[in-house]
PDB file of N, CA and C in Angstrom:
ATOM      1  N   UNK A   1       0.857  -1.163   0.000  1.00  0.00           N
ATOM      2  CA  UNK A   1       0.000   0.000   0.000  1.00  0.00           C
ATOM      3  C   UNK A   1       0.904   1.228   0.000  1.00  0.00           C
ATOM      4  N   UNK A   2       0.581   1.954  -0.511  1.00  0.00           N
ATOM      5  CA  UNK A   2       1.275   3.543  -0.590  1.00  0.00           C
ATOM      6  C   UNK A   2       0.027   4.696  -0.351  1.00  0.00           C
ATOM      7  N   UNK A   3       0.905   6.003   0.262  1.00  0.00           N
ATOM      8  CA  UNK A   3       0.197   6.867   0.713  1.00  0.00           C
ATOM      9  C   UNK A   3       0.727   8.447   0.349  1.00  0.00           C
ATOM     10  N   UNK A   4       0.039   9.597   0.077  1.00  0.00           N
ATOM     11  CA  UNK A   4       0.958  10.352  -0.344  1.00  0.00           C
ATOM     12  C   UNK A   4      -0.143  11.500  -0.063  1.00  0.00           C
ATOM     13  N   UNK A   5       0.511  12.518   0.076  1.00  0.00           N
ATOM     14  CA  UNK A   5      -0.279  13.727   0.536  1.00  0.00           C
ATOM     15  C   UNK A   5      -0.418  14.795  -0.168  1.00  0.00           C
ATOM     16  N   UNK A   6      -1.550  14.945  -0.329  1.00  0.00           N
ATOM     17  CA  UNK A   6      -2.170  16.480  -1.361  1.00  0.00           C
ATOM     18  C   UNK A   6      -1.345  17.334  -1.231  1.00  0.00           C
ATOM     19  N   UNK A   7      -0.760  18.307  -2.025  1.00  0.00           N
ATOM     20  CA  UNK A   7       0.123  19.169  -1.888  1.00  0.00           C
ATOM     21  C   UNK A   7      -1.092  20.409  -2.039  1.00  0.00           C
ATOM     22  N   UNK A   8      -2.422  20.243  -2.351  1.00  0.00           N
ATOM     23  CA  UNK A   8      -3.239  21.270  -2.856  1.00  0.00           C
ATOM     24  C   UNK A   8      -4.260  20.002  -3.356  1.00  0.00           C
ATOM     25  N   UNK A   9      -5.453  20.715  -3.356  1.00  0.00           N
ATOM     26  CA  UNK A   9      -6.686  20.149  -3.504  1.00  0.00           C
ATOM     27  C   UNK A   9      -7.023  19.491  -4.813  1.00  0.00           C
ATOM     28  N   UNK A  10      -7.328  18.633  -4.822  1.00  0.00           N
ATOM     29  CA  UNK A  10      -7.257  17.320  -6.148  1.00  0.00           C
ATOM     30  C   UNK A  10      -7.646  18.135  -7.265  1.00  0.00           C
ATOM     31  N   UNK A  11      -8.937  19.139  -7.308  1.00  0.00           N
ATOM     32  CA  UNK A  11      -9.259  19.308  -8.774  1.00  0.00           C
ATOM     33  C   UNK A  11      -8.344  20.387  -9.065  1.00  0.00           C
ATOM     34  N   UNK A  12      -6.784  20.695  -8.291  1.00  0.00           N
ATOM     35  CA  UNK A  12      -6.100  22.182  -8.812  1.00  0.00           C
ATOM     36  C   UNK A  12      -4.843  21.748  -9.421  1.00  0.00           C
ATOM     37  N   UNK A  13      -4.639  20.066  -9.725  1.00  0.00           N
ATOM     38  CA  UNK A  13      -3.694  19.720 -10.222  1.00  0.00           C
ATOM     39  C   UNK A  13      -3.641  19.234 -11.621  1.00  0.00           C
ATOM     40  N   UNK A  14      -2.770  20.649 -12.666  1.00  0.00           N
ATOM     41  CA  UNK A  14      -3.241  20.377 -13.745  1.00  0.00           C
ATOM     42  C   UNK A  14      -2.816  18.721 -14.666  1.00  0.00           C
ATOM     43  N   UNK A  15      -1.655  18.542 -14.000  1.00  0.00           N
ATOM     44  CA  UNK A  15      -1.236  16.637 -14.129  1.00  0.00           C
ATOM     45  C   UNK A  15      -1.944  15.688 -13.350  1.00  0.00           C
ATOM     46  N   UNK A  16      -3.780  15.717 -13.674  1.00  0.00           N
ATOM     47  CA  UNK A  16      -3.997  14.876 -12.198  1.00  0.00           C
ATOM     48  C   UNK A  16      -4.123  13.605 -12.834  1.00  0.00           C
ATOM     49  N   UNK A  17      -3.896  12.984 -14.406  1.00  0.00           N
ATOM     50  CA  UNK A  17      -3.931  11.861 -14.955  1.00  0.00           C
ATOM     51  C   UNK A  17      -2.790  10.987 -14.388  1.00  0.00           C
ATOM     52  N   UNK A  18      -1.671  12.006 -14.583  1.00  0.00           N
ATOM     53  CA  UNK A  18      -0.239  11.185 -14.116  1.00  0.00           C
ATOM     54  C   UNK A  18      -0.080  10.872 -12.074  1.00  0.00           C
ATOM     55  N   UNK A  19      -1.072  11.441 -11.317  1.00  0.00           N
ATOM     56  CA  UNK A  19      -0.704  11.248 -10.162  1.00  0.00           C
ATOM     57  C   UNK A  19      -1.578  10.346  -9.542  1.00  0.00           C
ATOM     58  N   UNK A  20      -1.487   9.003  -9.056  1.00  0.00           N
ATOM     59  CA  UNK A  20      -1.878   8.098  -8.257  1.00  0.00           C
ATOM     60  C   UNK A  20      -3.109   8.696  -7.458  1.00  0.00           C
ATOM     61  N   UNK A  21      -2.156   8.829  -6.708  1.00  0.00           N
ATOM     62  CA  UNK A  21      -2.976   9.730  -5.357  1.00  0.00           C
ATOM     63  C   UNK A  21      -4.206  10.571  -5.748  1.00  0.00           C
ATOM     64  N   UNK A  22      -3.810  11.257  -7.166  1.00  0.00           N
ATOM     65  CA  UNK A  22      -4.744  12.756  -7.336  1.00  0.00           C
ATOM     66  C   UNK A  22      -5.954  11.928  -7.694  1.00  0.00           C
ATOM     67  N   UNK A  23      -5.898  10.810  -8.441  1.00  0.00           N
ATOM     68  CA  UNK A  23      -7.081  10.264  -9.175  1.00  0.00           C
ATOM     69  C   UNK A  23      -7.662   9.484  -8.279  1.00  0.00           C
ATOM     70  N   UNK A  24      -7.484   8.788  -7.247  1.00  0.00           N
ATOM     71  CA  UNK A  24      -8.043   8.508  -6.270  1.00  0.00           C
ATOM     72  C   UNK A  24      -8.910   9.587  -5.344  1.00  0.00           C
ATOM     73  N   UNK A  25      -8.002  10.518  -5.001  1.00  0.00           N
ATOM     74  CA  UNK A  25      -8.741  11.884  -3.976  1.00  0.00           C
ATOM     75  C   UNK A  25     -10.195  12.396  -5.183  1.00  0.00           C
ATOM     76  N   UNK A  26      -9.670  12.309  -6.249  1.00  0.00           N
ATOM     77  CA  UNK A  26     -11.014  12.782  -7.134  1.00  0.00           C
ATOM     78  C   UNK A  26     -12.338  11.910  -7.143  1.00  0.00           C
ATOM     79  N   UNK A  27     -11.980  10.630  -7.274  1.00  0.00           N
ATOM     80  CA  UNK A  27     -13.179   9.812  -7.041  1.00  0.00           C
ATOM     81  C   UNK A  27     -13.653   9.382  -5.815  1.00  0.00           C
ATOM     82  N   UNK A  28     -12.887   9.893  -4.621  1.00  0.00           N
ATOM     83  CA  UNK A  28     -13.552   9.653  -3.081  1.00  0.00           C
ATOM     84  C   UNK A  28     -14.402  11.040  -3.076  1.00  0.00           C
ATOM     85  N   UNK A  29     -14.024  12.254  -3.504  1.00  0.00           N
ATOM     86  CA  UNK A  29     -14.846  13.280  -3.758  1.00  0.00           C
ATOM     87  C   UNK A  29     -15.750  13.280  -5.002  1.00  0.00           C
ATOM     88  N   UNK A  30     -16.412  12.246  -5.368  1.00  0.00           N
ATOM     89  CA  UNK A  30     -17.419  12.372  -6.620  1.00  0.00           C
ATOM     90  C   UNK A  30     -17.937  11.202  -5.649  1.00  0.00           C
ATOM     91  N   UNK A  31     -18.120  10.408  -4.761  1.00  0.00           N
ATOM     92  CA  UNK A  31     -18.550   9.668  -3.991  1.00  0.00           C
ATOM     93  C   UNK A  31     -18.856  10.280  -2.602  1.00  0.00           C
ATOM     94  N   UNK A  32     -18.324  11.568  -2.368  1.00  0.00           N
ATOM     95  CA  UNK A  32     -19.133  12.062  -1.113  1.00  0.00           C
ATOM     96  C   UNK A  32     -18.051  12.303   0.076  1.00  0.00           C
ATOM     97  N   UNK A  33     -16.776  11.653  -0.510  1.00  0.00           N
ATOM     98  CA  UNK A  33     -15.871  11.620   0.583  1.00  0.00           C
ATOM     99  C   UNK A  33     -15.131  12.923   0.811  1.00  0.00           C
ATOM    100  N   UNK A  34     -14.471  13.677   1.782  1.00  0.00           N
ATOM    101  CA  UNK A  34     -13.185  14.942   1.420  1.00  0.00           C
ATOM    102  C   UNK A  34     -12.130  14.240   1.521  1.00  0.00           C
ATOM    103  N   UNK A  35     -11.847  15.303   0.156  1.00  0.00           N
ATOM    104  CA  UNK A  35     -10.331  15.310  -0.007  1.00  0.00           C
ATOM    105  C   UNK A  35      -9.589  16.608  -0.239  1.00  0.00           C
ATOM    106  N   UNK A  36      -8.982  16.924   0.135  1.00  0.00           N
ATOM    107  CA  UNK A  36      -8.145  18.422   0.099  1.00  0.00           C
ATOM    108  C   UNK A  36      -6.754  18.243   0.646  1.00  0.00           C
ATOM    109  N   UNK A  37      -6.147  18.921   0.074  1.00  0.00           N
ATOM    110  CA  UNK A  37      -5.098  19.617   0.320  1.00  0.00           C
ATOM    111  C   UNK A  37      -4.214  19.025   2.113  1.00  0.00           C
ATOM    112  N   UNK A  38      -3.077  18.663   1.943  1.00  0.00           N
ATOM    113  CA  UNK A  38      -2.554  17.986   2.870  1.00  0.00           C
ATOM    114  C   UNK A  38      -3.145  16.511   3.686  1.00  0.00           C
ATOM    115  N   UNK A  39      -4.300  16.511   3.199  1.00  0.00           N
ATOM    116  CA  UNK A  39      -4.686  15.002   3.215  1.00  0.00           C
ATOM    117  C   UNK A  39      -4.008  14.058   3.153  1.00  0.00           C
ATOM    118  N   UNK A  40      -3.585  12.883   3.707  1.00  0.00           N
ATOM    119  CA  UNK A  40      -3.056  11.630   2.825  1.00  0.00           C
ATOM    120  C   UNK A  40      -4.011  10.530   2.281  1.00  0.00           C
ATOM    121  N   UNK A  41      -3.606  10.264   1.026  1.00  0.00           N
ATOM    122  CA  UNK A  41      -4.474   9.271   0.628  1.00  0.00           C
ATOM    123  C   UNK A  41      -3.559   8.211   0.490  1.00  0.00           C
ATOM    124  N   UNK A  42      -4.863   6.973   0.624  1.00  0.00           N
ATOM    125  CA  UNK A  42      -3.845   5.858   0.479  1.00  0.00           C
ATOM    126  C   UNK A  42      -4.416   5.272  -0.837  1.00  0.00           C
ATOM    127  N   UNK A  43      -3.524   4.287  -1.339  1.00  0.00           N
ATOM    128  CA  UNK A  43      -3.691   3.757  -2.313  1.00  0.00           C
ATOM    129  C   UNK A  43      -3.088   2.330  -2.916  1.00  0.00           C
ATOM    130  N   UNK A  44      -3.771   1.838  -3.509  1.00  0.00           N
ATOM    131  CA  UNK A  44      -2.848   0.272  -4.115  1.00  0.00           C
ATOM    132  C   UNK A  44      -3.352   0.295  -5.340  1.00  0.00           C
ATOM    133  N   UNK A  45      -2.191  -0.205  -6.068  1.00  0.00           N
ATOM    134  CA  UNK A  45      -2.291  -0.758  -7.477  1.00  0.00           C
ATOM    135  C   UNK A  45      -3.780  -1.503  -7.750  1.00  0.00           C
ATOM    136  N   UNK A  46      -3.767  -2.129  -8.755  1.00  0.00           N
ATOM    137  CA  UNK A  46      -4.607  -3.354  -9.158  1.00  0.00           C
ATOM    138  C   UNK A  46      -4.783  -3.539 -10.586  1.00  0.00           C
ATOM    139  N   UNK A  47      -5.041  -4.329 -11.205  1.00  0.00           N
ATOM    140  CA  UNK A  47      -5.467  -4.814 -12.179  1.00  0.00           C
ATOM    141  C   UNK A  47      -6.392  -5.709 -12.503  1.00  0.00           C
ATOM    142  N   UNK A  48      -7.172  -5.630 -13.490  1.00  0.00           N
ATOM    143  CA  UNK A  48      -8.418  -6.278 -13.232  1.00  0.00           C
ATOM    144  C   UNK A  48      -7.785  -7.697 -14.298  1.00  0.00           C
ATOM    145  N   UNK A  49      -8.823  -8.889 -14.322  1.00  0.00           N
ATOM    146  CA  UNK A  49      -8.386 -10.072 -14.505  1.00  0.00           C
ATOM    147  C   UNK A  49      -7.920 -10.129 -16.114  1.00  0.00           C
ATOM    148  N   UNK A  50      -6.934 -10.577 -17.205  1.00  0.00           N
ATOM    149  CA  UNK A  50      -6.709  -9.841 -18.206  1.00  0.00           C
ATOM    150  C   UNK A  50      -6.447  -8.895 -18.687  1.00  0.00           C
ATOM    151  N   UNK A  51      -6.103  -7.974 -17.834  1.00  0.00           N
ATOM    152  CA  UNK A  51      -5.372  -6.963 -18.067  1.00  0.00           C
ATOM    153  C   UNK A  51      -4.276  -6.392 -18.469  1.00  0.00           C
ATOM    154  N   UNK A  52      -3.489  -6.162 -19.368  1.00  0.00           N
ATOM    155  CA  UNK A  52      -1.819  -5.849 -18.997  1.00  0.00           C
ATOM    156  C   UNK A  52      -1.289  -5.112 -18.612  1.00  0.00           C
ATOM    157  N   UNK A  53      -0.848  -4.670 -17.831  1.00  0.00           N
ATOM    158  CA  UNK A  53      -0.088  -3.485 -16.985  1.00  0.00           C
ATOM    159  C   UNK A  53       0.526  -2.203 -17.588  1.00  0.00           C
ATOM    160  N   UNK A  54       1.181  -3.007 -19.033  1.00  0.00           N
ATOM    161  CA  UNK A  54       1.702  -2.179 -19.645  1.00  0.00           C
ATOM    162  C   UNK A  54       0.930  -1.705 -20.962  1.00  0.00           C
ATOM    163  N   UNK A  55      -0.288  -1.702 -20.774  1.00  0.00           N
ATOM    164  CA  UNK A  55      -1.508  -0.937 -21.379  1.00  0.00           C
ATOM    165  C   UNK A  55      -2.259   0.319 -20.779  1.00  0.00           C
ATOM    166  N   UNK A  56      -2.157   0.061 -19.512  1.00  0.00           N
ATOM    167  CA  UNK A  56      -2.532   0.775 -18.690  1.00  0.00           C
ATOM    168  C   UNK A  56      -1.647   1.629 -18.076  1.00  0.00           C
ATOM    169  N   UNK A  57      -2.440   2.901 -17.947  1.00  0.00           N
ATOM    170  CA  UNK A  57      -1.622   3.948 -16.967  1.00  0.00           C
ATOM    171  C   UNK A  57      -1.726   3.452 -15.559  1.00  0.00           C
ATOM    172  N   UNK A  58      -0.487   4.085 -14.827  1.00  0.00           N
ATOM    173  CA  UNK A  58      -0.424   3.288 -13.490  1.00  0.00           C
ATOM    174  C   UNK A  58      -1.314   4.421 -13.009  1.00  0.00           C
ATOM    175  N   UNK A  59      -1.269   5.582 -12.660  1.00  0.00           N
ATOM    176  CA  UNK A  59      -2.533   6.392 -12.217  1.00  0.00           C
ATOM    177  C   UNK A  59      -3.986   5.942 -12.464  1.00  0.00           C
ATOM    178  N   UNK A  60      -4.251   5.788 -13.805  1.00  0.00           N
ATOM    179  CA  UNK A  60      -5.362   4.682 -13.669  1.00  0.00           C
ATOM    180  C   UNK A  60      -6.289   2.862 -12.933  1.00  0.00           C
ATOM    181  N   UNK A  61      -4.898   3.073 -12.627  1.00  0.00           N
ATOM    182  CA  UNK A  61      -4.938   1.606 -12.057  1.00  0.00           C
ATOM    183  C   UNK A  61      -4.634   1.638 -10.325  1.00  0.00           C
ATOM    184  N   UNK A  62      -4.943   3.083  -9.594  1.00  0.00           N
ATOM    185  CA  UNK A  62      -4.498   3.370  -8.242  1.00  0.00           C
ATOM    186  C   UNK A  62      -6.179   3.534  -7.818  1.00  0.00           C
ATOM    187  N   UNK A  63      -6.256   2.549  -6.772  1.00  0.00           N
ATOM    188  CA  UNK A  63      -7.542   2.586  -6.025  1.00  0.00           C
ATOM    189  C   UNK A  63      -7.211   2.796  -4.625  1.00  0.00           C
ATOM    190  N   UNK A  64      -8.808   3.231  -3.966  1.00  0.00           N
ATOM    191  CA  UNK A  64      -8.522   3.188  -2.589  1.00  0.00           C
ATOM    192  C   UNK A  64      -8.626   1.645  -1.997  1.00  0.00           C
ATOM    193  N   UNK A  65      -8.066   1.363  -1.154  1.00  0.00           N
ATOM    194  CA  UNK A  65      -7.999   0.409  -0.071  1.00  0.00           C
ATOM    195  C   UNK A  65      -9.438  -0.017   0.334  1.00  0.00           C
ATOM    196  N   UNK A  66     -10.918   1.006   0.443  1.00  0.00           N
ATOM    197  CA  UNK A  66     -12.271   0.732   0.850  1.00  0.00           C
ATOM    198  C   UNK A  66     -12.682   0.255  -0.532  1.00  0.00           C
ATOM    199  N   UNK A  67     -12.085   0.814  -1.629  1.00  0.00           N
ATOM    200  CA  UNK A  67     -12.542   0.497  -3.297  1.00  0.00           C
ATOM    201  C   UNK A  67     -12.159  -1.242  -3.750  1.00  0.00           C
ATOM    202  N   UNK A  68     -11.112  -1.535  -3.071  1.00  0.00           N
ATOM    203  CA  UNK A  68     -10.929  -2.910  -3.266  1.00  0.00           C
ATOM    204  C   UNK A  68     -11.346  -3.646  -2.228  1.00  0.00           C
ATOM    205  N   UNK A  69     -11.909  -3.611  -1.323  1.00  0.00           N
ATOM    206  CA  UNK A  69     -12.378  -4.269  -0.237  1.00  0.00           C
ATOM    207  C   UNK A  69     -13.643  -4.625  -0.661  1.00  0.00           C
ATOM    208  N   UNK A  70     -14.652  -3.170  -1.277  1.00  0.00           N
ATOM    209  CA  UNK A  70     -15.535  -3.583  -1.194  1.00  0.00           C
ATOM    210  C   UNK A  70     -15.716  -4.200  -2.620  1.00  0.00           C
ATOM    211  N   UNK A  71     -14.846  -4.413  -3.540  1.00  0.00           N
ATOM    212  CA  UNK A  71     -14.740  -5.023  -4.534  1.00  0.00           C
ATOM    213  C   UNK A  71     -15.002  -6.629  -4.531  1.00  0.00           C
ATOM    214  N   UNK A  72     -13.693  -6.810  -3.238  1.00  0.00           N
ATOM    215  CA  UNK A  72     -13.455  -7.733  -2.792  1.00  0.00           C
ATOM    216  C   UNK A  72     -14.802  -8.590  -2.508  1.00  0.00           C
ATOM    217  N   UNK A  73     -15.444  -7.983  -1.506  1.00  0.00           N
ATOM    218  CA  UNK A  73     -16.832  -8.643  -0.941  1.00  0.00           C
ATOM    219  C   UNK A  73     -17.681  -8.610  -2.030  1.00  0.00           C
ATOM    220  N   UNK A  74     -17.833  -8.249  -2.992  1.00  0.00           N
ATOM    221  CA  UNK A  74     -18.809  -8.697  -4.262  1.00  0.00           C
ATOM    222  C   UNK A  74     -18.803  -9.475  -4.762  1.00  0.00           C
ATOM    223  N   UNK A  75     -16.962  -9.741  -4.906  1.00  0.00           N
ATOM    224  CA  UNK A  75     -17.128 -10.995  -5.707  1.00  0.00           C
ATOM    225  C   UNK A  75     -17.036 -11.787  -4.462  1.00  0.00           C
ATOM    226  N   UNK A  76     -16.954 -12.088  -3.472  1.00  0.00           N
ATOM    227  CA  UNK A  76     -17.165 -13.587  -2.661  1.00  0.00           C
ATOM    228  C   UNK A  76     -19.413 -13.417  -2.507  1.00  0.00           C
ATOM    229  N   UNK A  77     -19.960 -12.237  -2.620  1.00  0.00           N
ATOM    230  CA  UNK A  77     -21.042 -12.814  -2.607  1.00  0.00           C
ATOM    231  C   UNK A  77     -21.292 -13.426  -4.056  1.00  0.00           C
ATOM    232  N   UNK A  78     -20.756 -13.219  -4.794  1.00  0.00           N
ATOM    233  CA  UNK A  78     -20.946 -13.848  -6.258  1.00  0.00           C
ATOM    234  C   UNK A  78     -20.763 -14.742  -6.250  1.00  0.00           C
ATOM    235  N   UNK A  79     -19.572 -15.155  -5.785  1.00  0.00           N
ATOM    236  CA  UNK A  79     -19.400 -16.850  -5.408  1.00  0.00           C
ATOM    237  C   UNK A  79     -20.358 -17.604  -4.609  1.00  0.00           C
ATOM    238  N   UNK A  80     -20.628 -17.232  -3.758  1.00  0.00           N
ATOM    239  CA  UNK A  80     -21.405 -17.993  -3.064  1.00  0.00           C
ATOM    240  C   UNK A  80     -22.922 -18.087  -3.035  1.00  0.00           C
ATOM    241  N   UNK A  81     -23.546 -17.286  -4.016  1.00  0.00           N
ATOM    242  CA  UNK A  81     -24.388 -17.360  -4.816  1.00  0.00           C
ATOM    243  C   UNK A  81     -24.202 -18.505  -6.174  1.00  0.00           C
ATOM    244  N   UNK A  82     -23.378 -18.406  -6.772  1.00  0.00           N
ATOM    245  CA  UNK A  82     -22.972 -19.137  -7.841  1.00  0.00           C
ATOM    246  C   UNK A  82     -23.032 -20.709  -6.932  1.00  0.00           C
ATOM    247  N   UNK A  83     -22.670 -20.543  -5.704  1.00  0.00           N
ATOM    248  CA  UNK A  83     -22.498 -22.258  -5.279  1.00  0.00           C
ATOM    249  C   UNK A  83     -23.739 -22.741  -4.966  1.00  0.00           C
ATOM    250  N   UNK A  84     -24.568 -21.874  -4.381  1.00  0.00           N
ATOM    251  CA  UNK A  84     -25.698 -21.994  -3.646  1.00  0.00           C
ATOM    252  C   UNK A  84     -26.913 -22.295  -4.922  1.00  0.00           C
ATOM    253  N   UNK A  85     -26.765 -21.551  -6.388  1.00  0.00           N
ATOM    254  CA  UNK A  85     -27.662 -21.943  -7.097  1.00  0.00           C
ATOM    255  C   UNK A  85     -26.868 -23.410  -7.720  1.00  0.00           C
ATOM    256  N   UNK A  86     -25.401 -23.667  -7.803  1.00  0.00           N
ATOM    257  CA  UNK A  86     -25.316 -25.167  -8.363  1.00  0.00           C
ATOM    258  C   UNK A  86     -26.199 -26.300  -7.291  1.00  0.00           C
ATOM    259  N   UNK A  87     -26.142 -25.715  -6.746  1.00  0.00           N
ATOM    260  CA  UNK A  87     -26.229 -26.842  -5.290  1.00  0.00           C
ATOM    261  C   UNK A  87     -27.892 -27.173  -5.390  1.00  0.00           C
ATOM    262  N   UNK A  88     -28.532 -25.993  -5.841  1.00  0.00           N
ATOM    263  CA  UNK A  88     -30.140 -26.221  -6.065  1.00  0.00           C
ATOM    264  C   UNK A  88     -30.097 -26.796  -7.297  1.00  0.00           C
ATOM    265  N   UNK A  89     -29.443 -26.399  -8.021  1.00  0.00           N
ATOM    266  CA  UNK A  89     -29.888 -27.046  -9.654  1.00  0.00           C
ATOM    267  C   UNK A  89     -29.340 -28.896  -9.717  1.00  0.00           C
ATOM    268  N   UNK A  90     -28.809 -29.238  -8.971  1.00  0.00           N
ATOM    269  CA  UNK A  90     -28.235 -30.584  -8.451  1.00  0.00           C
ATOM    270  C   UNK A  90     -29.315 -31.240  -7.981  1.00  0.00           C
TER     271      UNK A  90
END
């Protein structure tokens, strides 16, 4: 995980494609969250399944830590939905 701190408020950075951090603080604030200026945000990589890394911008590919969690828990209810209807169709 990495963390890095607003130097100034996410929408005043005119490179905010190239910065990890900035594109994260932007979408916790289009979701309701603050983000400003000396904040730290945290962040982790990811890639989704098929993906190549080197297609992708790494700023694009920087989520929050609550963004993959709750990612996380979707797909295990997916799974276990998926088991629960084999198990009826059996």
């Amino acid at each position: 995980m990495f963390a890095q701190r607003l130097g100034k408020n996410p929408e005043d950075y005119p490179d905010a494609k190239s910065q990890p951090h900035v594109q994260v603080a932007l979408r916790m604030k289009t979701k309701g969250t603050s983000a400003r200026a000396g904040d730290v945000i945290p962040y982790v990589f990811c890639l989704k399944d098929g993906e190549d890394s080197s297609k992708t911008a790494q700023a694009g590919r920087a989520k929050h830590p609550d963004e993959v969690k709750r990612a996380a828990d979707e797909v295990k209810i997916g799974e276990v939905t998926s088991a629960i209807v084999k198990l009826l169709q059996s």
